[in-house]
C-alpha atoms as a PDB file:
ATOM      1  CA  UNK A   1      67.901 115.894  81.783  1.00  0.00           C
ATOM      2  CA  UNK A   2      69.849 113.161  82.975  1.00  0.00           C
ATOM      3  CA  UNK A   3      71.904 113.681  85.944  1.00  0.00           C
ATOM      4  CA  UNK A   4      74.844 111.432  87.663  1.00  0.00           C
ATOM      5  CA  UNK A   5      76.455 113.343  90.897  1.00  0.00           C
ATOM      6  CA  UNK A   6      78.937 111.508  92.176  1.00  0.00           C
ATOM      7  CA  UNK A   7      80.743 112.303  96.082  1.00  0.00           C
ATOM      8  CA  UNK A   8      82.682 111.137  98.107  1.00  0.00           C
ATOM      9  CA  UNK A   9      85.866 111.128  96.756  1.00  0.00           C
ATOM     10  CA  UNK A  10      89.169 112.403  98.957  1.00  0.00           C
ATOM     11  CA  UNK A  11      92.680 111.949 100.047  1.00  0.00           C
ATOM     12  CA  UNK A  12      93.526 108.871 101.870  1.00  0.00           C
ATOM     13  CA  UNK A  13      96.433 106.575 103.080  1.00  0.00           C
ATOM     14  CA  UNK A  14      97.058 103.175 101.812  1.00  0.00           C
ATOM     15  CA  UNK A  15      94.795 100.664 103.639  1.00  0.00           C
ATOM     16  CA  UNK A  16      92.194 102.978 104.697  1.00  0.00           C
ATOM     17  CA  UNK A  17      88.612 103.308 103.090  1.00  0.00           C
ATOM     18  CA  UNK A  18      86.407 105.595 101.244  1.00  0.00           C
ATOM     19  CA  UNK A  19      82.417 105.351  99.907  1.00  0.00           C
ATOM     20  CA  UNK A  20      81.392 106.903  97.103  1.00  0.00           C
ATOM     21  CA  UNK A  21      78.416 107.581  96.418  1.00  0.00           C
ATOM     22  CA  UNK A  22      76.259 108.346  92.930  1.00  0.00           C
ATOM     23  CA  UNK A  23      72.758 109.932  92.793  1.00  0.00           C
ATOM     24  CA  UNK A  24      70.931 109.576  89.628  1.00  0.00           C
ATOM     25  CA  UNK A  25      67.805 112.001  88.993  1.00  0.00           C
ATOM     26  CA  UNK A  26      66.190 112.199  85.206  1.00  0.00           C
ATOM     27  CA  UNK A  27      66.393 107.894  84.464  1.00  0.00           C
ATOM     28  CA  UNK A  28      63.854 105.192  85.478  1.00  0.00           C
ATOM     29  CA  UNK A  29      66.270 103.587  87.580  1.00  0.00           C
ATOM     30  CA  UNK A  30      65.689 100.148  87.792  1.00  0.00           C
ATOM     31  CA  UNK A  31      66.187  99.956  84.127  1.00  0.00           C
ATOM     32  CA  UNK A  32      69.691 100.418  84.143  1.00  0.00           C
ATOM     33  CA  UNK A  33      72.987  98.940  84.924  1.00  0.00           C
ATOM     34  CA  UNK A  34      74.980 100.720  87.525  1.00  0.00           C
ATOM     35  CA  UNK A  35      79.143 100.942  87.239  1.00  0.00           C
ATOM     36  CA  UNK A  36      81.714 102.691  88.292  1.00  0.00           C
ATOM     37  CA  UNK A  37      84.694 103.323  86.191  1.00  0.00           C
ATOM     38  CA  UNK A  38      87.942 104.735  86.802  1.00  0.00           C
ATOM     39  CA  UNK A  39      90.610 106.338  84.983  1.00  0.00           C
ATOM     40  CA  UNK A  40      94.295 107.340  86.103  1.00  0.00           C
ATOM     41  CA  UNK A  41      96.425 109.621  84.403  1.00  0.00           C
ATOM     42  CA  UNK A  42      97.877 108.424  80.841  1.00  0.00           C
ATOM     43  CA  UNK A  43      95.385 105.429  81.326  1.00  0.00           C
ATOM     44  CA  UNK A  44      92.458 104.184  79.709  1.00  0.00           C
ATOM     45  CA  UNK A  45      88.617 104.360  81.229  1.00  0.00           C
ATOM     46  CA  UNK A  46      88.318 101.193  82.994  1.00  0.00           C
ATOM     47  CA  UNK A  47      85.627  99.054  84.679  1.00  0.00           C
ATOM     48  CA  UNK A  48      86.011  98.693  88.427  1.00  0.00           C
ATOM     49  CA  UNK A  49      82.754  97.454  89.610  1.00  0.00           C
ATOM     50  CA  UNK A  50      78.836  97.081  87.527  1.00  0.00           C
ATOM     51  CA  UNK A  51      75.732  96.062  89.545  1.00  0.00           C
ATOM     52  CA  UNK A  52      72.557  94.831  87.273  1.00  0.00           C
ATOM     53  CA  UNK A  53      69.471  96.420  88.792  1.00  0.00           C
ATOM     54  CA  UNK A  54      68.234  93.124  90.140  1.00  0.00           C
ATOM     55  CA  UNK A  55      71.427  93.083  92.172  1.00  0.00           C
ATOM     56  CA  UNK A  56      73.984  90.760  90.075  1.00  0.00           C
ATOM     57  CA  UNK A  57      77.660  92.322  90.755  1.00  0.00           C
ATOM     58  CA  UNK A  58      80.683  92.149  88.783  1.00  0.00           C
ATOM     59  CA  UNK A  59      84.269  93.314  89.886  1.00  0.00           C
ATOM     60  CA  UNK A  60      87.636  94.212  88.412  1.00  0.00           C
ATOM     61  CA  UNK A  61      90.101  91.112  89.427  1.00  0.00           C
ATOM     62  CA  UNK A  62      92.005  94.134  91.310  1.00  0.00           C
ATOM     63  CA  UNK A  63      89.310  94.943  93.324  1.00  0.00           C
ATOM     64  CA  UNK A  64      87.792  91.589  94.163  1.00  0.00           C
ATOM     65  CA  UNK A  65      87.816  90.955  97.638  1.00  0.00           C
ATOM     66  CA  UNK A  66      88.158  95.022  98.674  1.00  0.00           C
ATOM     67  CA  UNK A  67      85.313  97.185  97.080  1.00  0.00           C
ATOM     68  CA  UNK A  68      81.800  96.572  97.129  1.00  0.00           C
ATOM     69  CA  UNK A  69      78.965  97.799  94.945  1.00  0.00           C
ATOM     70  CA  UNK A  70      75.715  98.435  95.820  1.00  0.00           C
ATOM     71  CA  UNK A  71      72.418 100.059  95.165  1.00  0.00           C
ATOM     72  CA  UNK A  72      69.400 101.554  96.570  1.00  0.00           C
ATOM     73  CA  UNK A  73      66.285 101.482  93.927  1.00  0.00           C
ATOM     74  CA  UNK A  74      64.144 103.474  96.041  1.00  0.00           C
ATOM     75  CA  UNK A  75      66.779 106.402  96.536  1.00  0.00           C
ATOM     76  CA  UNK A  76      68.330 106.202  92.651  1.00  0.00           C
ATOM     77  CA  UNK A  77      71.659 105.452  94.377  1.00  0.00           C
ATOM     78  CA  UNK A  78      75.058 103.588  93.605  1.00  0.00           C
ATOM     79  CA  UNK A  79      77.614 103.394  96.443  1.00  0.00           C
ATOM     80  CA  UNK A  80      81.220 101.802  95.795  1.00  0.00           C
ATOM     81  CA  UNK A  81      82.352 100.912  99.154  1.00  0.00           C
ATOM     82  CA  UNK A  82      86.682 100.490  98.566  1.00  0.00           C
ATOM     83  CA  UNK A  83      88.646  99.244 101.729  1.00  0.00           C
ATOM     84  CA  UNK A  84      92.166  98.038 102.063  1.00  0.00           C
ATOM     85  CA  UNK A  85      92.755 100.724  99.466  1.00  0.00           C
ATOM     86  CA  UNK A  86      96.516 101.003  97.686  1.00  0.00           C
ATOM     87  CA  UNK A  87      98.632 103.434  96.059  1.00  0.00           C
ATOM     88  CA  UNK A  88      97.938 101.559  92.479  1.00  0.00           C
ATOM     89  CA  UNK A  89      93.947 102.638  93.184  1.00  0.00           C
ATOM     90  CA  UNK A  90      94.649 106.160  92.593  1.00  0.00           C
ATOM     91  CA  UNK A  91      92.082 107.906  89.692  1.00  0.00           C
ATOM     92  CA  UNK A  92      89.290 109.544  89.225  1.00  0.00           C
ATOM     93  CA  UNK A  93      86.172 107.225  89.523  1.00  0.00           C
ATOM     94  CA  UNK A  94      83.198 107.838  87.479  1.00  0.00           C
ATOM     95  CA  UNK A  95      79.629 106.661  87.826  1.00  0.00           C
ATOM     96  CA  UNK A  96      77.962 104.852  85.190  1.00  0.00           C
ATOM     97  CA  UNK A  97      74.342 104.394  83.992  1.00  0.00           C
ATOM     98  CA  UNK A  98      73.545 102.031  81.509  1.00  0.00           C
ATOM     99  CA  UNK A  99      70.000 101.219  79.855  1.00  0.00           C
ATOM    100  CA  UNK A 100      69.979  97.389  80.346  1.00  0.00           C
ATOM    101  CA  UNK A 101      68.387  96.953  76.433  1.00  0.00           C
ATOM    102  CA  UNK A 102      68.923 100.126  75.101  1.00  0.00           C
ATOM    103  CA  UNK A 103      72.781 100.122  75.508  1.00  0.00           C
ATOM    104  CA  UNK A 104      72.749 103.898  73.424  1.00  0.00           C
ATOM    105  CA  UNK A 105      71.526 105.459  76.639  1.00  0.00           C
ATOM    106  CA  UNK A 106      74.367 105.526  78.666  1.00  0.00           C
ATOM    107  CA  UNK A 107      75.408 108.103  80.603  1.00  0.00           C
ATOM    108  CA  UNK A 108      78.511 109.331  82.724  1.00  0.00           C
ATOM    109  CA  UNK A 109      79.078 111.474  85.966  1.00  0.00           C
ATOM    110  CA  UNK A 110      81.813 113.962  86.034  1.00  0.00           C
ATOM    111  CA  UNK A 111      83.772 112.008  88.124  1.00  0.00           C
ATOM    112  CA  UNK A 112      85.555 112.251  91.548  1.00  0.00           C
ATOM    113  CA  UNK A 113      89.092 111.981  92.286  1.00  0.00           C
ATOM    114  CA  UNK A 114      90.098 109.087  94.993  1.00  0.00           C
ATOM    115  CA  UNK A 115      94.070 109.619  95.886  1.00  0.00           C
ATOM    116  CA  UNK A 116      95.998 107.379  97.986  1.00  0.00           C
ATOM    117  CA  UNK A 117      99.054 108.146  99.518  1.00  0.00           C
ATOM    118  CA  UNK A 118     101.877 105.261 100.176  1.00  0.00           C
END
């Protein structure tokens, strides 16, 4: 079955950095967008950061500049690398796996919460 483990989430202070990371295991890989989401309390689900599998990258307008996504083919891994990080960045961040044609087979992590302190 389809698998999406995210880690790395924690408790940090405003302007530090975290990585998380997402390992995939039961998809052919390369066929499928990679995201992360996010979602803070009394908030809707919301895209933070998608990387095509040939590489293209899209960002959140609040994250431009500070996160980075990224992905390993050969390991079936998604890293979202978030510096300069502020209180507002707060949530639970989820990984994402979309089929890049067959947009039915998606498929979510359980997510990992990222706190930052002020």
């Amino acid at each position: 079955q389809v698998q999406l483990v995210e880690s790395g989430g924690g408790l940090v202070q405003s302007g530090g950095s975290l990585r998380l990371s997402c390992a995939a295991s039961g998809i052919i890989f390369v066929r499928f967008r990679m995201a992360w989401y996010r979602q803070a309390p009394g908030e809707a689900r919301e895209l933070v950061a998608r990387i095509s599998s040939g590489g293209t990258t899209t960002y959140a307008n609040s994250v431009k500049g500070r996160f980075t996504i990224s992905r390993e083919n050969a390991k079936n891994t998604v890293d979202l690398q978030m510096n300069s990080l502020k209180p507002e960045d707060t949530a639970v961040y989820y990984c994402n796996a979309e089929h890049q044609l067959l947009t039915e087979k998606l498929y979510w992590g359980q997510g990992t919460q990222v706190t930052v302190s002020s």
